[in-house]
PDB file of N, CA and C in Angstrom:
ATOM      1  N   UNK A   1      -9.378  -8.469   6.530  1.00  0.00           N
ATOM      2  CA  UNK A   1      -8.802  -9.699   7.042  1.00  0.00           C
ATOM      3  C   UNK A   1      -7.335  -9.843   6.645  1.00  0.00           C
ATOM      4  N   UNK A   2      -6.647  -8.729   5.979  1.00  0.00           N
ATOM      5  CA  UNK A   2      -5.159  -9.248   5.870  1.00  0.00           C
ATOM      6  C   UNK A   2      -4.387  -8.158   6.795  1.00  0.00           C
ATOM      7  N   UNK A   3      -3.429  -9.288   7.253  1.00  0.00           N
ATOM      8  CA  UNK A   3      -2.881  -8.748   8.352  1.00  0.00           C
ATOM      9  C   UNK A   3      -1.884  -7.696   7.961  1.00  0.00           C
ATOM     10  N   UNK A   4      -1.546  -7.184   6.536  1.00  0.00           N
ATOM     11  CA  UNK A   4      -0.723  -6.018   6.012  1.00  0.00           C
ATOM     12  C   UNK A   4      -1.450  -4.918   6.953  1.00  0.00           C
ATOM     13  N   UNK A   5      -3.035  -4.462   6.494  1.00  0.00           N
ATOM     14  CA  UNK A   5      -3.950  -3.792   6.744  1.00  0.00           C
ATOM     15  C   UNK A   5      -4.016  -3.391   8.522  1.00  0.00           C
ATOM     16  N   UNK A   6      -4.253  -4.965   8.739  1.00  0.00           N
ATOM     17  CA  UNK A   6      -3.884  -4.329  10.786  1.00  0.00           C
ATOM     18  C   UNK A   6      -2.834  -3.905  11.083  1.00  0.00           C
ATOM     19  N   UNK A   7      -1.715  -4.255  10.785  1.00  0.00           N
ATOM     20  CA  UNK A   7      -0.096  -3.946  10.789  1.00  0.00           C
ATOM     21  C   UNK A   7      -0.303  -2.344  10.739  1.00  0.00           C
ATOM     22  N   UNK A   8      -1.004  -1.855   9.614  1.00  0.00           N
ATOM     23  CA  UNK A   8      -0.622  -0.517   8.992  1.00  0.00           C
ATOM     24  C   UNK A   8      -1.673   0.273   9.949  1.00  0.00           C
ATOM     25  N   UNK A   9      -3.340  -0.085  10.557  1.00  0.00           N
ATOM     26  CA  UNK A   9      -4.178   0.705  11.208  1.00  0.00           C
ATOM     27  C   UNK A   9      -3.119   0.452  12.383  1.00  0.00           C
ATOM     28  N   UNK A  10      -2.316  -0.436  13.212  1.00  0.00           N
ATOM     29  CA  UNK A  10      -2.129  -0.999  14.414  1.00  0.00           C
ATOM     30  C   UNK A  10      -0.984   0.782  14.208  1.00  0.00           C
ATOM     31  N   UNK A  11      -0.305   0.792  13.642  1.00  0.00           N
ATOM     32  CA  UNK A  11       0.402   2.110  13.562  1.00  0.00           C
ATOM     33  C   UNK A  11       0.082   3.227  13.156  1.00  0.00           C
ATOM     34  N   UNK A  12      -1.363   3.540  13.091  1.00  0.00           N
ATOM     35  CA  UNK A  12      -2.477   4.901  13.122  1.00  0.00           C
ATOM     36  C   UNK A  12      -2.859   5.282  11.829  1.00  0.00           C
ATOM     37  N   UNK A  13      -2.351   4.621  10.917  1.00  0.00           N
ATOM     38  CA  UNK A  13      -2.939   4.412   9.486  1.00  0.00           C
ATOM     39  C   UNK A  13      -4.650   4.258   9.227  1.00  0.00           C
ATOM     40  N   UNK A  14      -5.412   5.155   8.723  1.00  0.00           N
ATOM     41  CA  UNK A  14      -6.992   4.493   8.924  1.00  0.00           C
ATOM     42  C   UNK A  14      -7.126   4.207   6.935  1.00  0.00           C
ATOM     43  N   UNK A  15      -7.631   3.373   6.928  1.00  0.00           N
ATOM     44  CA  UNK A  15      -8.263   2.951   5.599  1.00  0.00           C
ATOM     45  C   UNK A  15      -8.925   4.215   4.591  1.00  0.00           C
ATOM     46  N   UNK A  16      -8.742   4.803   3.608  1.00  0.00           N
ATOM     47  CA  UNK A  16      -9.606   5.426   2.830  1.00  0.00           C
ATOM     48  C   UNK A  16     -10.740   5.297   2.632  1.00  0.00           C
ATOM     49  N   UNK A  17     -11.802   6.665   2.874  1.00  0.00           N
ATOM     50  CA  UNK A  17     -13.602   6.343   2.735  1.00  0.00           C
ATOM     51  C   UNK A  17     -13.307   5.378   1.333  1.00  0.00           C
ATOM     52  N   UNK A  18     -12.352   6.008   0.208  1.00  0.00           N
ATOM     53  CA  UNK A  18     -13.028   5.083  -1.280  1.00  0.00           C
ATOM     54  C   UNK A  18     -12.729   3.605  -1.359  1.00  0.00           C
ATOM     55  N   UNK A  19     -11.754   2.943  -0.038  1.00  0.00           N
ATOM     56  CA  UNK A  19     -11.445   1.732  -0.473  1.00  0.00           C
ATOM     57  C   UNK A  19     -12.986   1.014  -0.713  1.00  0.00           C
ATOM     58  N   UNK A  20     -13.824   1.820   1.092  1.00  0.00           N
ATOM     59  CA  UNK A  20     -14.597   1.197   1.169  1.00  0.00           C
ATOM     60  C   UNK A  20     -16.086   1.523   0.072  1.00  0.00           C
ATOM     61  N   UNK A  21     -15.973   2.394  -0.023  1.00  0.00           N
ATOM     62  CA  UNK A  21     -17.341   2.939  -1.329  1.00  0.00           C
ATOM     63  C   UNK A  21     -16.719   1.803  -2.294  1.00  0.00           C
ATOM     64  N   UNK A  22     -15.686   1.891  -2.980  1.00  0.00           N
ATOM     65  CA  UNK A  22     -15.565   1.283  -4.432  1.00  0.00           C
ATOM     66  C   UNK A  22     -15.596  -0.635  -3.865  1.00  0.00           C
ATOM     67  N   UNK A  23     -15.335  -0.700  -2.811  1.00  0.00           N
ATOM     68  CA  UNK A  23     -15.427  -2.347  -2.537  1.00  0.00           C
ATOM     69  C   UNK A  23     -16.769  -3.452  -3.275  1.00  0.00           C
ATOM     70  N   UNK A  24     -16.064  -4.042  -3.690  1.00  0.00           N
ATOM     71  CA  UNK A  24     -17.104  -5.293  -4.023  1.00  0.00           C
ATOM     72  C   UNK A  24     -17.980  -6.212  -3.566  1.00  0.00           C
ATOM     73  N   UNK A  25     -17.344  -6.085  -2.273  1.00  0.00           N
ATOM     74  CA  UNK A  25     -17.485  -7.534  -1.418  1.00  0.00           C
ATOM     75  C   UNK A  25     -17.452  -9.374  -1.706  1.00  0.00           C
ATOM     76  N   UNK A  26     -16.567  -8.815  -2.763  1.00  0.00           N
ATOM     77  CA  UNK A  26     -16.246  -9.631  -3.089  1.00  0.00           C
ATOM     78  C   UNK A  26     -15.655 -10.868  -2.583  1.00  0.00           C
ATOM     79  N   UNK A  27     -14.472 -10.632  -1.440  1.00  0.00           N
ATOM     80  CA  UNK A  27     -13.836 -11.343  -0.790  1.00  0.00           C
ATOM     81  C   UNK A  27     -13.681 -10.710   0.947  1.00  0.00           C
ATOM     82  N   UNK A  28     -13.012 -11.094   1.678  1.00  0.00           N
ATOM     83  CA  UNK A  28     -13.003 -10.380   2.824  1.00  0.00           C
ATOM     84  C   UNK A  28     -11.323  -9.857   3.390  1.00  0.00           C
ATOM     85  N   UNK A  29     -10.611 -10.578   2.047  1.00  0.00           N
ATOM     86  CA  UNK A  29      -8.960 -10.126   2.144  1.00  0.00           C
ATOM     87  C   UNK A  29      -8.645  -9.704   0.645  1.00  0.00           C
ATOM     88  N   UNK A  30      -9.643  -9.294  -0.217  1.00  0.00           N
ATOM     89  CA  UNK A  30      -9.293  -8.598  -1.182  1.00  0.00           C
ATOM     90  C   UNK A  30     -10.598  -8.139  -1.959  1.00  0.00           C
ATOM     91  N   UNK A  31     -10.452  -7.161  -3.017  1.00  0.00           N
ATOM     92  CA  UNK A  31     -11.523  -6.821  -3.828  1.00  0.00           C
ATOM     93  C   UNK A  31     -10.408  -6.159  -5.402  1.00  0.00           C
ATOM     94  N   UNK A  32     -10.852  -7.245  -6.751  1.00  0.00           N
ATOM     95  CA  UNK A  32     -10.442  -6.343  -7.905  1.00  0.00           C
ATOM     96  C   UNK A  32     -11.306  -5.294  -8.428  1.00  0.00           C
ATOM     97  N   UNK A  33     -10.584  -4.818  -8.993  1.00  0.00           N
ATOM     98  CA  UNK A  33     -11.149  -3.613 -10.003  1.00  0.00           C
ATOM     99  C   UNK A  33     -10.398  -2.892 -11.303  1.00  0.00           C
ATOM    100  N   UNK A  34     -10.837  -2.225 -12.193  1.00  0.00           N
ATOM    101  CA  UNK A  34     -10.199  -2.507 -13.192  1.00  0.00           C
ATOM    102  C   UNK A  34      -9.708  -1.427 -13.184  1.00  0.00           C
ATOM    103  N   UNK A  35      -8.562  -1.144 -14.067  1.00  0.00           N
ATOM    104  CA  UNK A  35      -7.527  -0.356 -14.139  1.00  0.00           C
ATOM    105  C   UNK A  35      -7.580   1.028 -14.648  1.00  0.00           C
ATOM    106  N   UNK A  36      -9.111   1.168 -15.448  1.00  0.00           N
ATOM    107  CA  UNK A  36      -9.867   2.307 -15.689  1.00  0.00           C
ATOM    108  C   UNK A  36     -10.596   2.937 -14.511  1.00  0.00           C
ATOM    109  N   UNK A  37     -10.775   1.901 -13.303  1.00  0.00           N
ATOM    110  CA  UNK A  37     -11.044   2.924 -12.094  1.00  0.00           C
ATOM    111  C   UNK A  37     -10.409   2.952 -10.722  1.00  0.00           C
ATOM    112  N   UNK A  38      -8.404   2.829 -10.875  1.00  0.00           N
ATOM    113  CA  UNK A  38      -8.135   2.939 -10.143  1.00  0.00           C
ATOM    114  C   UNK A  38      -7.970   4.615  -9.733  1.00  0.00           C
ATOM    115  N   UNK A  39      -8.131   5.264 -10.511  1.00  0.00           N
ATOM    116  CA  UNK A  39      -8.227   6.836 -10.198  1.00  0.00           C
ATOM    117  C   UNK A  39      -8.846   7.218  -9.174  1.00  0.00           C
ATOM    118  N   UNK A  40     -10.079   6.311  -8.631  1.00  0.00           N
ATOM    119  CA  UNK A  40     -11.325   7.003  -7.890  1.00  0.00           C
ATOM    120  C   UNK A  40     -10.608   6.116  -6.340  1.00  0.00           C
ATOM    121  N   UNK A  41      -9.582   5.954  -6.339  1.00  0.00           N
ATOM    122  CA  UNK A  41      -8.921   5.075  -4.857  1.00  0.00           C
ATOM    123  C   UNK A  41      -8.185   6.405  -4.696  1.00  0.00           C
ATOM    124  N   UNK A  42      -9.057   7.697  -3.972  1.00  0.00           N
ATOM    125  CA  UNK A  42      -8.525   8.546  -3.335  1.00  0.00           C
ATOM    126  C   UNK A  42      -7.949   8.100  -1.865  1.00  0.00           C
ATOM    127  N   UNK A  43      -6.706   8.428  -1.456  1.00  0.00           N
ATOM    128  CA  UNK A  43      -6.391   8.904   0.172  1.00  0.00           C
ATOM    129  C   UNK A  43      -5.298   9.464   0.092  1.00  0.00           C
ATOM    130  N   UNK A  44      -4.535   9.831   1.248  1.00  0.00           N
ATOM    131  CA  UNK A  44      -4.120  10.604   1.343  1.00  0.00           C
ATOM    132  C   UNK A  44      -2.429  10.693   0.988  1.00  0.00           C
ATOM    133  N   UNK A  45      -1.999   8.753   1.041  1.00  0.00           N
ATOM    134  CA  UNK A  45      -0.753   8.062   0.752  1.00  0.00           C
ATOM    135  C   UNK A  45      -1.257   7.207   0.250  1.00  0.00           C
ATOM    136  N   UNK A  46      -0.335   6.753  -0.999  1.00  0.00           N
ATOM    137  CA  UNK A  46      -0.837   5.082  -1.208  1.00  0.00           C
ATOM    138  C   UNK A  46       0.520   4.124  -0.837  1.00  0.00           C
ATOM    139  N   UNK A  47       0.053   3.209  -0.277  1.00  0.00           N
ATOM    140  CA  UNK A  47       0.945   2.237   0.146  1.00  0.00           C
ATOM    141  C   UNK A  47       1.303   1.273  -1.059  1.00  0.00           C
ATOM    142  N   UNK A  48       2.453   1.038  -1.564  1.00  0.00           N
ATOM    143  CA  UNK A  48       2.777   0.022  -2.332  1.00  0.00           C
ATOM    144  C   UNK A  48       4.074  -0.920  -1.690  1.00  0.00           C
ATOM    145  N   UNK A  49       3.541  -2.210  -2.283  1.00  0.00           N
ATOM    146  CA  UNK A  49       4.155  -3.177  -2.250  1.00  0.00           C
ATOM    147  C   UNK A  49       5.061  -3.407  -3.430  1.00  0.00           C
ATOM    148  N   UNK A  50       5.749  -4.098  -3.597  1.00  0.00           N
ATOM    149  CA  UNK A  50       7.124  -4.341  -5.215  1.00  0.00           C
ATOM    150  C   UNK A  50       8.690  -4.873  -4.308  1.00  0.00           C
ATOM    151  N   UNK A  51       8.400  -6.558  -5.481  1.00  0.00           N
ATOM    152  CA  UNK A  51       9.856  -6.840  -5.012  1.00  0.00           C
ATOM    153  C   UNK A  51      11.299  -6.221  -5.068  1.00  0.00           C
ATOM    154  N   UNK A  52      11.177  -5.284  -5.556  1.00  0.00           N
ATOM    155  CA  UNK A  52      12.244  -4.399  -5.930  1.00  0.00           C
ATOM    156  C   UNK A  52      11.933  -2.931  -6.608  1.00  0.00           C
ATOM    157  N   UNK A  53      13.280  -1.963  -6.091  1.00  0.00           N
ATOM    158  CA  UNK A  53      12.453  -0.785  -6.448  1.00  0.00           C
ATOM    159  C   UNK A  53      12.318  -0.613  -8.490  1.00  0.00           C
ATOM    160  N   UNK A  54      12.973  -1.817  -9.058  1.00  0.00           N
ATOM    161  CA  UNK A  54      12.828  -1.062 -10.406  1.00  0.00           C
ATOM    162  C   UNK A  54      11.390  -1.890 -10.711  1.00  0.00           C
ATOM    163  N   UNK A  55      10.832  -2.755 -10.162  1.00  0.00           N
ATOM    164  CA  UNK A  55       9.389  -3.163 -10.208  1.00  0.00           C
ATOM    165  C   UNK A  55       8.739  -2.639  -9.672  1.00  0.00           C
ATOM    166  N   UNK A  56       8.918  -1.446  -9.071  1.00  0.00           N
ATOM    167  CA  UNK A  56       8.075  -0.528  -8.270  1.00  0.00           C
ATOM    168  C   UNK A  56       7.958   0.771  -9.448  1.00  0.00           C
ATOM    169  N   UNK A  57       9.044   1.085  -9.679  1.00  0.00           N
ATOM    170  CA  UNK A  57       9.593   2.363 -10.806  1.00  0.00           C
ATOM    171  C   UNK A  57       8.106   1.838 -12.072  1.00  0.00           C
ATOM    172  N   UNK A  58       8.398   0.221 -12.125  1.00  0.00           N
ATOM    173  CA  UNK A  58       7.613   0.256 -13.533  1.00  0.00           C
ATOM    174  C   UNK A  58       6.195   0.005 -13.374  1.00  0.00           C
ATOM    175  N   UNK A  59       6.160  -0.208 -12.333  1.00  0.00           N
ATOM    176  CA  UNK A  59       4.378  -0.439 -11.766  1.00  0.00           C
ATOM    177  C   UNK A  59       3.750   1.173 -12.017  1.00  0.00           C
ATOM    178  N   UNK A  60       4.584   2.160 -11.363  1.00  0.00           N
ATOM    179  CA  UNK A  60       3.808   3.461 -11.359  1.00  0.00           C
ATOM    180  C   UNK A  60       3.989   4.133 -12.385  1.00  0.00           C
ATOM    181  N   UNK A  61       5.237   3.782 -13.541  1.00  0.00           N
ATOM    182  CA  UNK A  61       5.116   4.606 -14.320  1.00  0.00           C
ATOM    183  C   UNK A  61       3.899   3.862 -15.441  1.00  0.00           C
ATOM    184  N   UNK A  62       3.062   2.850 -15.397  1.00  0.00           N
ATOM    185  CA  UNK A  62       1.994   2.267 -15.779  1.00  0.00           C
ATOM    186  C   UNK A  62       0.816   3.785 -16.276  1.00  0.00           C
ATOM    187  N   UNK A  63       0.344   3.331 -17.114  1.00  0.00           N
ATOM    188  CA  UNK A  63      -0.676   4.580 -18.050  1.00  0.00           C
ATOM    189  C   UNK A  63      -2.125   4.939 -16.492  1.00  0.00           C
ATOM    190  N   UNK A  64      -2.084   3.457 -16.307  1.00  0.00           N
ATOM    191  CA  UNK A  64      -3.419   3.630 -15.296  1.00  0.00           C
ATOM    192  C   UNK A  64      -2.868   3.770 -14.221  1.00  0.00           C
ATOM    193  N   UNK A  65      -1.265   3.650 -13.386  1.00  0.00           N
ATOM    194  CA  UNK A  65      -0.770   4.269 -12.148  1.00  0.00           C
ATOM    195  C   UNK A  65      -0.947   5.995 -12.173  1.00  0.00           C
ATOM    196  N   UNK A  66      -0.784   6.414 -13.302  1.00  0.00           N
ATOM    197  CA  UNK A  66      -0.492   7.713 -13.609  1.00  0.00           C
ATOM    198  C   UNK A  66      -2.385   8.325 -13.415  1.00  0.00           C
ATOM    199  N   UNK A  67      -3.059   7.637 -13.672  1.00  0.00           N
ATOM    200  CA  UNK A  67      -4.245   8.341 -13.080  1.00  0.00           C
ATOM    201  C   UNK A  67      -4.557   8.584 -11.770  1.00  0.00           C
ATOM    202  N   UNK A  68      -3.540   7.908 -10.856  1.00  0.00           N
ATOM    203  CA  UNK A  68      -3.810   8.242  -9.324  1.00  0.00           C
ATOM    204  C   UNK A  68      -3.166   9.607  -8.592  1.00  0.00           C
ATOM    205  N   UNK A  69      -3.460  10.598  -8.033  1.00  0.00           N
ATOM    206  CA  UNK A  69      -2.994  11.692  -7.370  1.00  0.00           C
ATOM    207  C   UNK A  69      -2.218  11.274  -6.626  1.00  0.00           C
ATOM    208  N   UNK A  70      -2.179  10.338  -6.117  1.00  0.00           N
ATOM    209  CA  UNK A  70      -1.130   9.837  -5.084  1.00  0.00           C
ATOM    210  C   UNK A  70       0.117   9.894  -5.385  1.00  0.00           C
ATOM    211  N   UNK A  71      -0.208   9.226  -7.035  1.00  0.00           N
ATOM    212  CA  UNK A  71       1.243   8.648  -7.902  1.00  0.00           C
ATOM    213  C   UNK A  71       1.708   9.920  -8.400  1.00  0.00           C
ATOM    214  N   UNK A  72       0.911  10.635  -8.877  1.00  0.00           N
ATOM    215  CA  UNK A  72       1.401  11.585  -9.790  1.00  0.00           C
ATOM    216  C   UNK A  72       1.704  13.406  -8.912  1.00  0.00           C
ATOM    217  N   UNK A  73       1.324  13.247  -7.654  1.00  0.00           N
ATOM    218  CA  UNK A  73       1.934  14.012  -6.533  1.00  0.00           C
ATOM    219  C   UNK A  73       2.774  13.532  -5.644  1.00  0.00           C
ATOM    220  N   UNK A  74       3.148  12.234  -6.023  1.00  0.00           N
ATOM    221  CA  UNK A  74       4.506  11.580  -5.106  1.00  0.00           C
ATOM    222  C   UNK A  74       4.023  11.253  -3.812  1.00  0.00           C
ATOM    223  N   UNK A  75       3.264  10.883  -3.725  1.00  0.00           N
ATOM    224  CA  UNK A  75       2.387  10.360  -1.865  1.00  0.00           C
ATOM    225  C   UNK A  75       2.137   8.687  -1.815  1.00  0.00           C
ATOM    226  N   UNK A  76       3.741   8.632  -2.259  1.00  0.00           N
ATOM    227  CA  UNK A  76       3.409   7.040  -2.562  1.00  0.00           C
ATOM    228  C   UNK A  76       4.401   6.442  -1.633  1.00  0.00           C
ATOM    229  N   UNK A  77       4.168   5.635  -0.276  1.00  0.00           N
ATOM    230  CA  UNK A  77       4.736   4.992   0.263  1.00  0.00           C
ATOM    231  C   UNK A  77       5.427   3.631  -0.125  1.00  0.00           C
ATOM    232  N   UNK A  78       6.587   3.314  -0.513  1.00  0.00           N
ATOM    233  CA  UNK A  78       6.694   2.619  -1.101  1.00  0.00           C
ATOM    234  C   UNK A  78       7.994   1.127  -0.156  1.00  0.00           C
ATOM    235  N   UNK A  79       7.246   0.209   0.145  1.00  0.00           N
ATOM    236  CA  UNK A  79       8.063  -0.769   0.374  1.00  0.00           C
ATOM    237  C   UNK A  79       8.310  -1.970  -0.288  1.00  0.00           C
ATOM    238  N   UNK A  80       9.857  -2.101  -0.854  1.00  0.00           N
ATOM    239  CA  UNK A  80      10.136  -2.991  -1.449  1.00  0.00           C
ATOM    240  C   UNK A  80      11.344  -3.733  -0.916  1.00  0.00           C
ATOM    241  N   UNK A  81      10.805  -5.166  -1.487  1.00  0.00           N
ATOM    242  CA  UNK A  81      11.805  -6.257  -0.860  1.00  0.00           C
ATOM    243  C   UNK A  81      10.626  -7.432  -0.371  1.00  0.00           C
ATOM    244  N   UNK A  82      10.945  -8.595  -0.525  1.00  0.00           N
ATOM    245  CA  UNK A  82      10.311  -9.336  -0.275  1.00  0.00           C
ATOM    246  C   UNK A  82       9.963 -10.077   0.771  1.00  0.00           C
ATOM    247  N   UNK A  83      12.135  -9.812   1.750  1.00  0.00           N
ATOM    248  CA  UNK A  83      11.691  -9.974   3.283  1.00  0.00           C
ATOM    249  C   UNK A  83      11.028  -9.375   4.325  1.00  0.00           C
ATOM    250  N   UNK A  84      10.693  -7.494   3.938  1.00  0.00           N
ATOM    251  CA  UNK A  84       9.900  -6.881   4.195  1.00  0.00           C
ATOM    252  C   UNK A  84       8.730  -6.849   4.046  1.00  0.00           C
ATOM    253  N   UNK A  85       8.508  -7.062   3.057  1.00  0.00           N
ATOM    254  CA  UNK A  85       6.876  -7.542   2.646  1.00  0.00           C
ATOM    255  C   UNK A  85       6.328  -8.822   3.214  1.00  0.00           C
ATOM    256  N   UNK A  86       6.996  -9.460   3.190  1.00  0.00           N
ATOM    257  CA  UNK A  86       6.856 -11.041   4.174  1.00  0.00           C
ATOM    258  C   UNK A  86       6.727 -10.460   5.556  1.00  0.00           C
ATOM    259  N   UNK A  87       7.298  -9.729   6.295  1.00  0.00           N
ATOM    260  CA  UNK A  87       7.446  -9.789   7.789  1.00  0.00           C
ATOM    261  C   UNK A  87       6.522  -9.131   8.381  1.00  0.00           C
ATOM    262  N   UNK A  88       5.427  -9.133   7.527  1.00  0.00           N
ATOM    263  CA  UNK A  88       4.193  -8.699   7.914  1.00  0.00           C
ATOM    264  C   UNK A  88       2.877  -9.588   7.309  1.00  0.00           C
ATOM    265  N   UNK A  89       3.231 -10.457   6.235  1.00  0.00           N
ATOM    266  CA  UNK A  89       2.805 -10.998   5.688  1.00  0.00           C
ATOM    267  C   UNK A  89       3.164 -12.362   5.555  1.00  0.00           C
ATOM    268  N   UNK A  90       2.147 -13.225   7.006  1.00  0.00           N
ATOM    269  CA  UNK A  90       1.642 -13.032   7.968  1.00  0.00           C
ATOM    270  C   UNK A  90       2.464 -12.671   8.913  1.00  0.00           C
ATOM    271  N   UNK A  91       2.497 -11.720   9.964  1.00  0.00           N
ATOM    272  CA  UNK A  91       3.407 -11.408  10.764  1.00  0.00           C
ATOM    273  C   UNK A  91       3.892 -12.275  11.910  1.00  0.00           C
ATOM    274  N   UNK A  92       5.044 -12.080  12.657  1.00  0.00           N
ATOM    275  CA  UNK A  92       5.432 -12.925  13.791  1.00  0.00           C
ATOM    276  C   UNK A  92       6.192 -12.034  14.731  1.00  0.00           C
ATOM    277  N   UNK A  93       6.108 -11.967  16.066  1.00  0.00           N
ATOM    278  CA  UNK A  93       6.644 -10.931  16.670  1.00  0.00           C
ATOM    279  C   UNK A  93       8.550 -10.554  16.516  1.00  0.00           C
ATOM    280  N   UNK A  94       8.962 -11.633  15.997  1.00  0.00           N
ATOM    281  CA  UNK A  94      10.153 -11.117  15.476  1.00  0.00           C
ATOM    282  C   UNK A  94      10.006 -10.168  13.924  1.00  0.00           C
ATOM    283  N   UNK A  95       9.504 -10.640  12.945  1.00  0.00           N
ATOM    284  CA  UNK A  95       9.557  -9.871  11.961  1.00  0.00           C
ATOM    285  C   UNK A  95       8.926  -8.675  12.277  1.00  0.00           C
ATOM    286  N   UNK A  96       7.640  -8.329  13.249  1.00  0.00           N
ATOM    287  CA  UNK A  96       7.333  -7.212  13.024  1.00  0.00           C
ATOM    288  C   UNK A  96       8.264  -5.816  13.822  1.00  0.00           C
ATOM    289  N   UNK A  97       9.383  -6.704  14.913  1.00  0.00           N
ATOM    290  CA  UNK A  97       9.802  -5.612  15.076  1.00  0.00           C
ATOM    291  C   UNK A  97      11.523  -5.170  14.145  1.00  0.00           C
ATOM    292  N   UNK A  98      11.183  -6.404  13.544  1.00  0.00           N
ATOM    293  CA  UNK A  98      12.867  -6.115  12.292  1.00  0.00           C
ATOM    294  C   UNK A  98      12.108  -5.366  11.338  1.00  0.00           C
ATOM    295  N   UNK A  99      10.904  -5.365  10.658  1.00  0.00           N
ATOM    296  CA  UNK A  99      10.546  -4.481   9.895  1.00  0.00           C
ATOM    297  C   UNK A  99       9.890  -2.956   9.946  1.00  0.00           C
ATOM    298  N   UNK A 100       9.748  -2.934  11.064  1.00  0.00           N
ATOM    299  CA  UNK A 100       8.547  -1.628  11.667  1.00  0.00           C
ATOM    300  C   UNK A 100       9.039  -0.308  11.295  1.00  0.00           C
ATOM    301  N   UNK A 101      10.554  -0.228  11.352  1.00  0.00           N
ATOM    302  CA  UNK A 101      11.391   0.802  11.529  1.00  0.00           C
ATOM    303  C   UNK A 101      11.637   1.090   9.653  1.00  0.00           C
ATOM    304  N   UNK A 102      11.384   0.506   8.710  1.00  0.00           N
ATOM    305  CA  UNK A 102      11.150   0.549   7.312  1.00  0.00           C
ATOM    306  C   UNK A 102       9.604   1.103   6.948  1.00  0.00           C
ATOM    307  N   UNK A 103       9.048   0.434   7.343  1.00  0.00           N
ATOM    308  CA  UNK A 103       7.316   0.717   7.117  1.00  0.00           C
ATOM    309  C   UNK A 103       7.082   2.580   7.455  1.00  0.00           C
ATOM    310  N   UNK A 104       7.484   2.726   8.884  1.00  0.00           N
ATOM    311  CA  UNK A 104       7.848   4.376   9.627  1.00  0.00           C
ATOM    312  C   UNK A 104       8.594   5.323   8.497  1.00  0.00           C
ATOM    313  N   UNK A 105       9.452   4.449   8.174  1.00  0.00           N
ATOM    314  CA  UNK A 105      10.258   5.553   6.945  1.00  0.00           C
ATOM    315  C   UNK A 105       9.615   5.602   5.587  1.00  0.00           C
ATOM    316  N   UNK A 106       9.190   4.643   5.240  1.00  0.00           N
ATOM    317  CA  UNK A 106       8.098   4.431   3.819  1.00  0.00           C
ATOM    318  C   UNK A 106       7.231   5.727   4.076  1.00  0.00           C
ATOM    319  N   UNK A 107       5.931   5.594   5.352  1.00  0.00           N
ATOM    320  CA  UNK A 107       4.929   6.341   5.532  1.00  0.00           C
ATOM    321  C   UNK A 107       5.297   8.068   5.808  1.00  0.00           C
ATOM    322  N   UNK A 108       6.733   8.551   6.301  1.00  0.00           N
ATOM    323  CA  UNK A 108       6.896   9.372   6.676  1.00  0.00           C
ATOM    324  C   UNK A 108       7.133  10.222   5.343  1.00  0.00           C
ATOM    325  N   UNK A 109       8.216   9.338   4.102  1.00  0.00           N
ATOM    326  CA  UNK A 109       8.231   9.934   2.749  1.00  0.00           C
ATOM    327  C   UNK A 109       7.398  10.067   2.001  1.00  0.00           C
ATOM    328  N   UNK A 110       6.222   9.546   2.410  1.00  0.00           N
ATOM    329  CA  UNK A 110       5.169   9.736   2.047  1.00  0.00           C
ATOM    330  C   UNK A 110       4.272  10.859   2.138  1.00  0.00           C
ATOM    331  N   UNK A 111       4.431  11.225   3.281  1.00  0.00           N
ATOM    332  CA  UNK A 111       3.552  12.769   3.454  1.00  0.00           C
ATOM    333  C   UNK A 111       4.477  13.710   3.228  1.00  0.00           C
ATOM    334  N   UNK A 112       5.215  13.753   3.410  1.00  0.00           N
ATOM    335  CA  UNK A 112       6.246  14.744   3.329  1.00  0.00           C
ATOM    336  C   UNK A 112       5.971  16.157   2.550  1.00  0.00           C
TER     337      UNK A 112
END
């Protein structure tokens, strides 16, 4: 139910089998979990959010970021900024096409 998520399938992005194995069901626009098992959130990029890149720098260099393959093979899509993160969150047809062209470059450094 969060519209980050359609934004990102709406541009051929599909969800990881482990979001959904490790899910709680907790909520229907989020699920926690603890920081001893973010390791097992295999895919193939991870998408991050961070208002800025040195809050991004310090999020991953985190003891439990460093257990993810994503993080620690560099497959980390990373968008930061808050008007970017907003313009999808919730989206409006102006923000999504001022931001789209950022999100494309995030995901592309990502596989790389």
């Amino acid at each position: 139910a969060d519209s980050r998520v359609e934004f990102l399938t709406d541009l051929g992005l599909v969800s990881a089998p482990s979001v959904t194995e490790l899910s709680t069901d907790e909520s229907s626009f989020y699920f926690t979990m603890s920081f001893e098992e973010v390791g097992k959130l295999t895919s193939d990029i991870l998408l991050s959010y961070a208002d800025d890149a040195a809050a991004q720098e310090r999020t991953l260099a985190q003891p439990w970021a460093q257990t993810m393959q994503q993080v620690t093979e560099g497959r980390v899509a990373t968008v930061n900024g808050t008007e970017l993160i907003a313009a999808v969150s919730p989206p409006t047809v102006l923000s999504l096409t001022w931001g789209i062209d950022a999100y494309r470059e995030a995901r592309a450094a990502a596989v790389k």
